[in-house]
Protein backbone atom coordinates (compact mmCIF):
# COMPACT_ATOMS: atom_id res chain seq x y z
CA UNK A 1 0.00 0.00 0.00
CA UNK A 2 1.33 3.70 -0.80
CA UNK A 3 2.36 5.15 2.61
CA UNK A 4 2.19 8.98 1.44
CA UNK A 5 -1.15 8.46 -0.26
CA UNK A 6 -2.33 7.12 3.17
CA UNK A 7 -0.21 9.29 5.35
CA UNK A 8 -2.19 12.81 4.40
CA UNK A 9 1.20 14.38 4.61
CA UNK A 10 0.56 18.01 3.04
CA UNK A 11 3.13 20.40 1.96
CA UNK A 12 3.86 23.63 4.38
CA UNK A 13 2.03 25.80 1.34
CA UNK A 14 -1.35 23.70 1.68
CA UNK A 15 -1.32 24.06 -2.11
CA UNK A 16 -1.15 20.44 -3.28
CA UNK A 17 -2.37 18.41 -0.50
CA UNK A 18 -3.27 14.44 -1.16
CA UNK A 19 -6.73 14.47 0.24
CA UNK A 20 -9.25 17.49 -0.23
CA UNK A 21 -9.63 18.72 3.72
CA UNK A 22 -13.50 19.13 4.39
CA UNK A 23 -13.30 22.71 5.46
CA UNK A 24 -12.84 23.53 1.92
CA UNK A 25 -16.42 22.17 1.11
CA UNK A 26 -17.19 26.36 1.54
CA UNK A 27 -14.93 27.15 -1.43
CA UNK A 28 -17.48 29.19 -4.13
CA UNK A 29 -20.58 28.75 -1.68
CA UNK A 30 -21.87 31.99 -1.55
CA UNK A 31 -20.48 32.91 -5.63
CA UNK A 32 -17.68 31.41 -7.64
CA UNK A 33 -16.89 34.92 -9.46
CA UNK A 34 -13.32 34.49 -7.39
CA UNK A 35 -12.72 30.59 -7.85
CA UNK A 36 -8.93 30.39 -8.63
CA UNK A 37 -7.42 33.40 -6.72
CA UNK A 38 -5.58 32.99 -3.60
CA UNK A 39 -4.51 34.79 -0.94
CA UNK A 40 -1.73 34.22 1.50
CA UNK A 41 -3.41 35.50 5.20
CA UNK A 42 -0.81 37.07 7.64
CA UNK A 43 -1.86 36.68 10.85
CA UNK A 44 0.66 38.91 14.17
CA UNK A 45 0.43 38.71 17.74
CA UNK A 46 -3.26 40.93 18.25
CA UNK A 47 -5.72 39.81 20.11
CA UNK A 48 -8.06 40.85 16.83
CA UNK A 49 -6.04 37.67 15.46
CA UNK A 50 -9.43 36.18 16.84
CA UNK A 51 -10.97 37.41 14.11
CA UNK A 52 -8.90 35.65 11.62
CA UNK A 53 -10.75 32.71 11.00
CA UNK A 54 -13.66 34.32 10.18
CA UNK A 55 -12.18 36.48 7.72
CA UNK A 56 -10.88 33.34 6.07
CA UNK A 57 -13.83 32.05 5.93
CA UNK A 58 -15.64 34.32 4.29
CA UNK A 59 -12.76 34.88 1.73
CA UNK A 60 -13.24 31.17 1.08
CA UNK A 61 -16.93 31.60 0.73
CA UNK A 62 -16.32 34.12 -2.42
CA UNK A 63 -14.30 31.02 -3.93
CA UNK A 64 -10.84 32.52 -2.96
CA UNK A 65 -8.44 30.11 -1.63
CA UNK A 66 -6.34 30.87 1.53
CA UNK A 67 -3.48 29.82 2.99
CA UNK A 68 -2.64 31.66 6.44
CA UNK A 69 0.66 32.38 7.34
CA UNK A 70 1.57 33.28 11.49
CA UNK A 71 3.83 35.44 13.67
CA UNK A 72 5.27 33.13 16.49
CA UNK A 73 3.15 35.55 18.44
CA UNK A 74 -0.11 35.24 16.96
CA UNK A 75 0.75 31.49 17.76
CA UNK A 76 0.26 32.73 20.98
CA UNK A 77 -3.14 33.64 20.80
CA UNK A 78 -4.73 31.39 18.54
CA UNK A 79 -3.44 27.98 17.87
CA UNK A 80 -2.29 27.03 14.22
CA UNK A 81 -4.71 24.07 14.11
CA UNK A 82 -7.67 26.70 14.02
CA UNK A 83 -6.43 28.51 10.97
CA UNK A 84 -5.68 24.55 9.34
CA UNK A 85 -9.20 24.16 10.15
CA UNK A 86 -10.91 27.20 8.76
CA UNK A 87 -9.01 27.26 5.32
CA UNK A 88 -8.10 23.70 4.76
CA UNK A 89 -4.16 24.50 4.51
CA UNK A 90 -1.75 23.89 7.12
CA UNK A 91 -0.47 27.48 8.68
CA UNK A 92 2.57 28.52 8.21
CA UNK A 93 4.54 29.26 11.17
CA UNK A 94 8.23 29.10 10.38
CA UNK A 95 10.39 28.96 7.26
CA UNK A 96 12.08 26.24 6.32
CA UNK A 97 13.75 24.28 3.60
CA UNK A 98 10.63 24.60 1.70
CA UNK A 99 11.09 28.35 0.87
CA UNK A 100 7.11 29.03 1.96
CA UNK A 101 8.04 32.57 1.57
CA UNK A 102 8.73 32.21 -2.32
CA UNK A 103 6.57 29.46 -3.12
CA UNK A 104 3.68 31.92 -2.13
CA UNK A 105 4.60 35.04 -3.59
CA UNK A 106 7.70 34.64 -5.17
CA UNK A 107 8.60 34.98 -8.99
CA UNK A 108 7.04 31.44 -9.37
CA UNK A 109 4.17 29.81 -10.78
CA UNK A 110 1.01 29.80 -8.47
CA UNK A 111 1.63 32.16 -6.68
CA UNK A 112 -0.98 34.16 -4.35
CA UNK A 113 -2.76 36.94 -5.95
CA UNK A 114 -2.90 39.31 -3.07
CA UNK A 115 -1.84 39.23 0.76
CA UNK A 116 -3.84 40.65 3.34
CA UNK A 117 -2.43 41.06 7.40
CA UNK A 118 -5.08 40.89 9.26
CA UNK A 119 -4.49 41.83 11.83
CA UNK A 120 -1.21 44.11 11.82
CA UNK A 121 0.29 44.94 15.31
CA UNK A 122 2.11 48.07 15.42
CA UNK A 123 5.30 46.38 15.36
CA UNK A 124 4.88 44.12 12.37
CA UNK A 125 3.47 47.42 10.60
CA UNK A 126 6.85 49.08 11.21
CA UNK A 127 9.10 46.12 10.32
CA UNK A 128 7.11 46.23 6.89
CA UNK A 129 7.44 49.85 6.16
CA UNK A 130 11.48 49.77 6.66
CA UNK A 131 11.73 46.29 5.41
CA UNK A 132 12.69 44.56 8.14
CA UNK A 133 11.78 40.75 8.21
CA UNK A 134 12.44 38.16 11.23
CA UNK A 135 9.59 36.10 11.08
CA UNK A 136 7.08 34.55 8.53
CA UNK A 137 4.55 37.48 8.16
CA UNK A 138 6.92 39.99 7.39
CA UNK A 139 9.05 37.86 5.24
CA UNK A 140 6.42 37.29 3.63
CA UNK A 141 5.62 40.76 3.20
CA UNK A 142 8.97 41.63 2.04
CA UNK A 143 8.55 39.40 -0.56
CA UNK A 144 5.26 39.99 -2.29
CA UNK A 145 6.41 43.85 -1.87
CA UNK A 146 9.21 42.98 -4.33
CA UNK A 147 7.53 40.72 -6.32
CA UNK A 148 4.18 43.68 -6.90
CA UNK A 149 1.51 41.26 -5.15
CA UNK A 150 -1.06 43.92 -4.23
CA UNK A 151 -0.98 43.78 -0.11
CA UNK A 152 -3.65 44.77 2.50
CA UNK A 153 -2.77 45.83 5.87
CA UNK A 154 -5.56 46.04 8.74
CA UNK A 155 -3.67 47.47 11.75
CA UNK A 156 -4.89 46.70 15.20
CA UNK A 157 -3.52 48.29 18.14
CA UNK A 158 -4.41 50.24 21.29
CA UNK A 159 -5.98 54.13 20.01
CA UNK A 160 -3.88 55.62 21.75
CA UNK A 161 -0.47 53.84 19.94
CA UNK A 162 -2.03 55.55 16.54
CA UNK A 163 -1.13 58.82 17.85
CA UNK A 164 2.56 57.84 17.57
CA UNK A 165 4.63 60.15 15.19
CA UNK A 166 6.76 56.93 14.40
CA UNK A 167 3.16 54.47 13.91
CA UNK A 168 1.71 57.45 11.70
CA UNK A 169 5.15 57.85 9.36
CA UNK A 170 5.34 54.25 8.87
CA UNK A 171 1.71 54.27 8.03
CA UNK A 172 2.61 56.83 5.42
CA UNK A 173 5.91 55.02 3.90
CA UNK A 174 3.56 52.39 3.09
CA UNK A 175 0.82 53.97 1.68
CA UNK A 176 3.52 55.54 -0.52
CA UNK A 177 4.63 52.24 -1.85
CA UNK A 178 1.54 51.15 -2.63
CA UNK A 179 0.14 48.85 0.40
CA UNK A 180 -4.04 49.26 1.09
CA UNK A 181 -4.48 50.23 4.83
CA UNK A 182 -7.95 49.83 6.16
CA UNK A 183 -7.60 51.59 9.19
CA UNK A 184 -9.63 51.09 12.54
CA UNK A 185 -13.19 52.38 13.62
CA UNK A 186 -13.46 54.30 16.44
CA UNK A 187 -15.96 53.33 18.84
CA UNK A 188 -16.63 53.86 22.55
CA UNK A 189 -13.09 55.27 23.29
CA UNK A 190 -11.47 52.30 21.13
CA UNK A 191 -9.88 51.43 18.00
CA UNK A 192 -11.60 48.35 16.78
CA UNK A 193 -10.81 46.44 13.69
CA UNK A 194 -13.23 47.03 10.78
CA UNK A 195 -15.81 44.53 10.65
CA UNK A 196 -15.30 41.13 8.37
CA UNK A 197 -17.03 41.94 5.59
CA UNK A 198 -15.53 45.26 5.03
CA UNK A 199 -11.66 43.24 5.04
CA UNK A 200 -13.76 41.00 2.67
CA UNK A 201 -14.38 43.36 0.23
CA UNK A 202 -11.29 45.48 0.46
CA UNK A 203 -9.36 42.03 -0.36
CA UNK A 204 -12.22 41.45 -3.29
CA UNK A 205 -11.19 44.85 -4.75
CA UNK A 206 -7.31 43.71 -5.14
CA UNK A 207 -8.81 40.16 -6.95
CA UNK A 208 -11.73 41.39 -9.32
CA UNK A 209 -9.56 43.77 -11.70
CA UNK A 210 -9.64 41.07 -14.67
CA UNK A 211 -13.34 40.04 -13.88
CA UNK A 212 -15.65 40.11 -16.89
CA UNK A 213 -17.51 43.25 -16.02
CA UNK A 214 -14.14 44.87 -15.68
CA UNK A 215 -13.78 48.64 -17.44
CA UNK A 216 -17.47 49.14 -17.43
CA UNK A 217 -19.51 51.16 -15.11
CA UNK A 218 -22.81 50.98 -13.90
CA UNK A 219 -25.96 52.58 -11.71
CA UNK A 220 -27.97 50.23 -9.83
CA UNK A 221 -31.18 51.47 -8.22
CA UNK A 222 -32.53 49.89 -4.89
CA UNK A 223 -34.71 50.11 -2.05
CA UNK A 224 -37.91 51.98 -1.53
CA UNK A 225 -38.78 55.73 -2.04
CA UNK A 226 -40.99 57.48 -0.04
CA UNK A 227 -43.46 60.47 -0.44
CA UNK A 228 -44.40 62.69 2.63
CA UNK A 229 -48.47 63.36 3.34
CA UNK A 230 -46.74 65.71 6.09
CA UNK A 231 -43.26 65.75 8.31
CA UNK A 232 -44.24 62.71 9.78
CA UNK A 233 -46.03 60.44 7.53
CA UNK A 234 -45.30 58.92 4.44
CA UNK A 235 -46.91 56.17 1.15
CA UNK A 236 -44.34 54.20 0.60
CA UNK A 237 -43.76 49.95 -0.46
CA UNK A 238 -42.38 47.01 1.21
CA UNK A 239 -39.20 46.75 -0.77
CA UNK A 240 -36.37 45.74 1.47
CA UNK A 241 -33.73 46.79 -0.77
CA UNK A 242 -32.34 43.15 -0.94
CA UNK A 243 -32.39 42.56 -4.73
CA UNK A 244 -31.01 45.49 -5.65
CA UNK A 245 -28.13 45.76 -3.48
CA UNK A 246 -27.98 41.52 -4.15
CA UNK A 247 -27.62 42.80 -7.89
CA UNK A 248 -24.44 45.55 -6.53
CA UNK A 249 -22.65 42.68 -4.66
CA UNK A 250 -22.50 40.23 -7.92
CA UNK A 251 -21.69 43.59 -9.71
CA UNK A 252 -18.70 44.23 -7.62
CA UNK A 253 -17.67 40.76 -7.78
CA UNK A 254 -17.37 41.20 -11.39
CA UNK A 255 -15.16 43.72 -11.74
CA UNK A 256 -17.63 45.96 -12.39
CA UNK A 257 -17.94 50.25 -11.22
CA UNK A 258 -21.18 50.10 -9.89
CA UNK A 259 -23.09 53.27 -8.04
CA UNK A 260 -25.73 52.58 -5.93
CA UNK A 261 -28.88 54.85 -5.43
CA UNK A 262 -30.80 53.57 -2.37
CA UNK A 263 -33.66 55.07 -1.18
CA UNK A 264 -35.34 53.28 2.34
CA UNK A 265 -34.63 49.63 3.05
CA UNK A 266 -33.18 46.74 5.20
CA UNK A 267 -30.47 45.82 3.16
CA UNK A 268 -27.26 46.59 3.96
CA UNK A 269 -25.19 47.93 1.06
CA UNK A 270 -21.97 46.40 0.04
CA UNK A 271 -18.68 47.70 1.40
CA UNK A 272 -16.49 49.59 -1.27
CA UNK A 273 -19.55 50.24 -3.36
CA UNK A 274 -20.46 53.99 -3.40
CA UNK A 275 -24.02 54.41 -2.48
CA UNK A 276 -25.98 57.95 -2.93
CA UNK A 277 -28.76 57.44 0.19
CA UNK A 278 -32.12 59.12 -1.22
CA UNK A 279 -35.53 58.89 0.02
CA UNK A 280 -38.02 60.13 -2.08
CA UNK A 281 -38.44 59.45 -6.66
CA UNK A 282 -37.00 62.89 -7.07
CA UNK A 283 -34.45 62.60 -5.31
CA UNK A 284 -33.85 59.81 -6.87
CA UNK A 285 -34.46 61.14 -10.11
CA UNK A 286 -31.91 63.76 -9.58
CA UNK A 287 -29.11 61.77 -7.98
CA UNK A 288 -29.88 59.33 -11.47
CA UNK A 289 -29.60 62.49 -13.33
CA UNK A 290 -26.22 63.89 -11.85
CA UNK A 291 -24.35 60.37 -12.28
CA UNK A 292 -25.40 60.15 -15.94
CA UNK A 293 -23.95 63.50 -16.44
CA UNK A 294 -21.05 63.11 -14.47
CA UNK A 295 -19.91 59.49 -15.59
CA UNK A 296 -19.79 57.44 -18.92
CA UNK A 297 -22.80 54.51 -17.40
CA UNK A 298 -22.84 51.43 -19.55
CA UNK A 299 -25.57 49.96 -17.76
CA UNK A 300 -28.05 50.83 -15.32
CA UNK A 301 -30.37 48.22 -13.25
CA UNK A 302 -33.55 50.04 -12.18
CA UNK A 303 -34.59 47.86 -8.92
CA UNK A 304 -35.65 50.34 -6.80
CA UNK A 305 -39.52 50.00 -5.78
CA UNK A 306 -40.35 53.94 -6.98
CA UNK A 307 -43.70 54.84 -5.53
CA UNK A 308 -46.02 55.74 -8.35
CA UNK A 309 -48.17 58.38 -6.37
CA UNK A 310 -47.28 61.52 -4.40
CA UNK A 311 -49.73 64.18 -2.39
CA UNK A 312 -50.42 66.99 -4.47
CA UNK A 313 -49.66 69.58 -1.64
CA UNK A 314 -47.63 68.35 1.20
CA UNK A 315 -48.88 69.38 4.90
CA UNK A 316 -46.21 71.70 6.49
CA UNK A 317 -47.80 70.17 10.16
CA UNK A 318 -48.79 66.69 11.05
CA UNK A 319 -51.76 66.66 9.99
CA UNK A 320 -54.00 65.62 13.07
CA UNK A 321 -57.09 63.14 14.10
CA UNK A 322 -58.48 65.03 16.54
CA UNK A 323 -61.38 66.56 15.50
CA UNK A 324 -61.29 65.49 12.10
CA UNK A 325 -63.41 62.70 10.46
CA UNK A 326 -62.22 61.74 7.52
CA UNK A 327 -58.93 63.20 5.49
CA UNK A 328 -58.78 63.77 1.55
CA UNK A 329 -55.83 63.95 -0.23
CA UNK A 330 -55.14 64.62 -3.73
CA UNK A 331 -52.61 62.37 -5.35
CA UNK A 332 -50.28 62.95 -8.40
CA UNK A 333 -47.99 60.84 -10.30
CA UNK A 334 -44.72 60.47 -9.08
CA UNK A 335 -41.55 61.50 -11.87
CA UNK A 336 -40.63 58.10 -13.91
CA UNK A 337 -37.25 57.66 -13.65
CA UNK A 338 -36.77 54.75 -16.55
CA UNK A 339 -38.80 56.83 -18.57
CA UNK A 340 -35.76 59.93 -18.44
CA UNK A 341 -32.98 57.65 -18.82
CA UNK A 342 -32.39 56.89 -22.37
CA UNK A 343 -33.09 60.98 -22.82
CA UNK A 344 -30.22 61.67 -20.54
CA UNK A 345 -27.63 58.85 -21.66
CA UNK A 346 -29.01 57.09 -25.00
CA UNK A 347 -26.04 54.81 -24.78
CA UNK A 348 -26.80 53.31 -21.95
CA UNK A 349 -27.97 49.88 -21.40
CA UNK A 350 -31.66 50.47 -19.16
CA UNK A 351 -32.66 47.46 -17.66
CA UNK A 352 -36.51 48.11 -16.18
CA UNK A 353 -37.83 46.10 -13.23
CA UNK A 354 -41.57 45.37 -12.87
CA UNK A 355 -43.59 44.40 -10.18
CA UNK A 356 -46.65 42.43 -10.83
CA UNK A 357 -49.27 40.87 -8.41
CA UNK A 358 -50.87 37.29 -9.00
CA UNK A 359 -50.45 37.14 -12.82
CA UNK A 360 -49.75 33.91 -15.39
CA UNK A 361 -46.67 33.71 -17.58
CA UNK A 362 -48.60 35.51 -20.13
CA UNK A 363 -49.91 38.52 -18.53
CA UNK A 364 -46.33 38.75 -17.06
CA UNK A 365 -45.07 39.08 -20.46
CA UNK A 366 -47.34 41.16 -22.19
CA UNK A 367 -47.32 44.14 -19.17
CA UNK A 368 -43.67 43.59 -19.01
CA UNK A 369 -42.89 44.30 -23.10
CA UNK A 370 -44.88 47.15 -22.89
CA UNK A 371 -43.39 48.93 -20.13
CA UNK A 372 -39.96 48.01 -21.42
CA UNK A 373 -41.17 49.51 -24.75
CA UNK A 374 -42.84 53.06 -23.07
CA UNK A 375 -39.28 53.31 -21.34
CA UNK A 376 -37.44 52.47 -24.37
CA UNK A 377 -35.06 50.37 -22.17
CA UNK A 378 -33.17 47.35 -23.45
CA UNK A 379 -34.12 44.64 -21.20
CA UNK A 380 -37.25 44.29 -18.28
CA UNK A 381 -37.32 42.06 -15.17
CA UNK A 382 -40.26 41.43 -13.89
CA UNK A 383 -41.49 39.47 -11.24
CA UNK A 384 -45.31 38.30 -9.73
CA UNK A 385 -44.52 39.55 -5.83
CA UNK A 386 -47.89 37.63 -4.70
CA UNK A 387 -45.76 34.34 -5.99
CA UNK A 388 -44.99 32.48 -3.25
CA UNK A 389 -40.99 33.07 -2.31
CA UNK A 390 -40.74 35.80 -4.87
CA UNK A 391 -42.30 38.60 -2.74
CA UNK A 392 -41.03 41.98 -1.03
CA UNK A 393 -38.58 41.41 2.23
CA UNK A 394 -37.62 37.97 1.48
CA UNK A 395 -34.24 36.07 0.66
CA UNK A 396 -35.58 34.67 -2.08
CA UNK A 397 -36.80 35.75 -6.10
CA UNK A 398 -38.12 34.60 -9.11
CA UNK A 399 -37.45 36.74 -12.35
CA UNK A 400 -38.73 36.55 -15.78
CA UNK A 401 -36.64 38.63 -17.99
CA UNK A 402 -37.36 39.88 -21.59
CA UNK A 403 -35.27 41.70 -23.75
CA UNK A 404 -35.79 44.33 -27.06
CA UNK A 405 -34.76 41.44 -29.32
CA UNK A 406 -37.49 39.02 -28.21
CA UNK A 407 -36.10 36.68 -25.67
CA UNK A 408 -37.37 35.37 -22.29
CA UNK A 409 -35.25 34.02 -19.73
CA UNK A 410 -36.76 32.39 -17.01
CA UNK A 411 -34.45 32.53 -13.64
CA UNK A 412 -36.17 30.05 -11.25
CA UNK A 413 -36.82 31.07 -7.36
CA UNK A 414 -33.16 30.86 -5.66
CA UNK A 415 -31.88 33.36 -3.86
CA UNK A 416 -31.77 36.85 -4.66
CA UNK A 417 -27.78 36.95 -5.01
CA UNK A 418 -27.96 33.59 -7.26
CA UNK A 419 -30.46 35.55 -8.91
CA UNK A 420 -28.79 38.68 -9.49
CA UNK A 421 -26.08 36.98 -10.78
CA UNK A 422 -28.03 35.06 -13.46
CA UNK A 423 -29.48 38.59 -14.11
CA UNK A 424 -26.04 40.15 -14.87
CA UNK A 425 -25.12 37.32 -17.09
CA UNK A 426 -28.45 37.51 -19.15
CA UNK A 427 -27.51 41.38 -19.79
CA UNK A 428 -23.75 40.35 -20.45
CA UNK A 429 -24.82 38.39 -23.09
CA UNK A 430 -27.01 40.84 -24.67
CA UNK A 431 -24.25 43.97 -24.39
């Protein structure tokens, strides 16, 4: 019998190992747009080291393999076993004959495609900046600095250390040579580390530059708007936001420049994706208005839920029960905002959403063409919210979409990022 085969021995890289470890059963779960990019994970002595696993994790989630790489002091604090366990790939710990240093960002084939330290103690941060390295992070560093491997550095460290004129030079020497820092948020007297999605996403941005949305930009509408009866009381929807913001992440994920106009909603909105906050259809109209102006917008997804009807006059008071019966109020149609886009940007690719309630296939289709027609977009989504799964404040959707050149595609109810992502490739196909 083959003694390796059976042995499990793995390499100190974790990149050819003889069985597949279970933890990487997560690899691609939540999208696959990253499947094939790695990412070596310095971890120093913090006690935000913690947070490392988790970070991991949800790299690994996003398809992105990791292999994490520790400072005999973040040894200390978390145990090399749990970092094996969350990615799948022995840690790295020391440096050996096996060059782990080189074989992860070296001038060789396979290497990582970014490394993030996360955390950074102060002391780590400084080695970096004046290129000092005595153990594997900053070796490591040192390395991928020479080699151009796009680096992200979280630093984590008492509030009161950032003050230092030495912390905030070093800081600045590596900013100057190119190194992302995603500095800490300050909170109840203390510098915390940014939250894991938000190291996520800043890693995402150094891995998505040759996605297949890359170069092209785009305006994605979401949420609810809202008109005002008086100060206090509006007519608004149920939209959550989800979908549309679901529609940003796969965006990002693409490589895509995306600009999000949200008006009211649950959902919260990707990190790294600039979002205009609105609240009622003019606004939102004008916000639309001032980015097709401003920008060159190769595509724009309108999935906000834009109320149809305002008041005609708006009370300057809350308008009050006491005394009064019954309450009359005049209502107007709110601006269109699909129906202004191809006037402001004919070039750009309009993608309409529609809302429908309890209606076949058919009617779906028919309402749908027509509205995509009146708007002159390119493509319409619509959907039958009193479908079971496929209505407002869920997880979940179910789109039918129908483009100017006669197709339907049918995207079955999954979840409203698997569906978003369908979405985008339906429009990629037709740009």
């Amino acid at each position: 019998m083959d003694k390796e085969k059976n042995s499990g021995h793995n390499n100190s890289t974790g990149f050819s190992q003889v069985w597949s470890h279970p933890s990487k059963d997560i690899l691609g779960s939540l999208s696959t747009a990253l499947r094939g990019k790695k990412v070596a994970l310095g971890i120093t002595g913090s006690v935000a080291a913690l947070r490392s696993s988790e970070v991991a994790r949800l790299l690994m989630r996003y398809g992105v393999e990791v292999v994490p790489v520790m400072s005999p002091e973040a040894c200390r604090i978390i145990h090399p076993n749990l970092m094996e366990w969350a990615t799948g790939n022995p840690a790295v710990c020391a440096l050996s004959g096996a060059i782990e240093h080189v074989a992860l960002a070296g001038n060789v084939e396979g290497r990582v495609d970014a490394v993030v330290i996360a955390p950074s103690t102060a002391n780590t941060l400084g080695k970096i900046a004046h290129g000092i390295d005595d153990t594997p992070v900053t070796t490591l560093a040192t390395t991928a600095i020479g080699q151009g491997i796009p680096m992200l550095l979280v630093p984590a460290m008492h509030e009161p250390m950032y003050h230092h004129p030495a912390v905030h030079r070093n800081i600045e020497i590596l900013k100057n040579d190119g190194i992302h820092i995603l500095m800490p948020h300050i909170s109840e007297g203390k510098a915390k580390i940014p939250e894991t999605e938000e190291i996520v996403f800043h890693t995402i941005d150094m891995l998505r530059g040759d996605g297949p949305l890359a170069g092209t930009e785009w305006i994605v509408t979401a949420g609810r708007t809202v008109e005002y009866l008086d100060p206090i009381r509006v007519l608004t929807n149920n939209s959550s936001g989800k979908m549309g913001i679901e529609i940003s992440r796969a965006l990002y994920l693409a490589g895509a420049d995306v600009h999000v106009v949200y008006g009211k909603g649950t959902a919260e909105v990707v990190p790294n994706v600039p979002t205009y906050r609105v609240e009622t259809a003019s606004q939102m109209l004008d916000t639309v208005r001032t980015l097709l102006e401003k920008h060159h917008i190769d595509c724009m997804v309108a999935a906000a839920a834009v109320g149809d009807w305002q008041a005609g006059e708006t009370a300057e008071d809350k308008i009050t029960t006491h005394g009064t019966d019954t309450l009359k109020v005049e209502l107007v149609p709110t601006p269109k905002i699909i129906d202004q886009v191809k006037k402001l940007s004919p070039q750009t690719f309009l993608i309409a959403f529609r809302a429908l309630f309890h209606k076949s296939v058919e009617e779906l289709k028919t309402d749908g063409i027509a509205r995509m027609k009146k708007a002159r977009a390119d493509m319409i989504a619509v959907n039958d919210i009193g479908a079971e799964g496929a209505g407002f404040e869920g997880t979940t959707n179910e789109l039918h979409l129908f483009d100017k050149a006669g197709g339907h595609t049918h995207i079955p109810l999954t979840t409203k990022f698997k569906a978003a992502e369908q979405l985008i490739e339906a429009i990629r196909l037709c740009l």
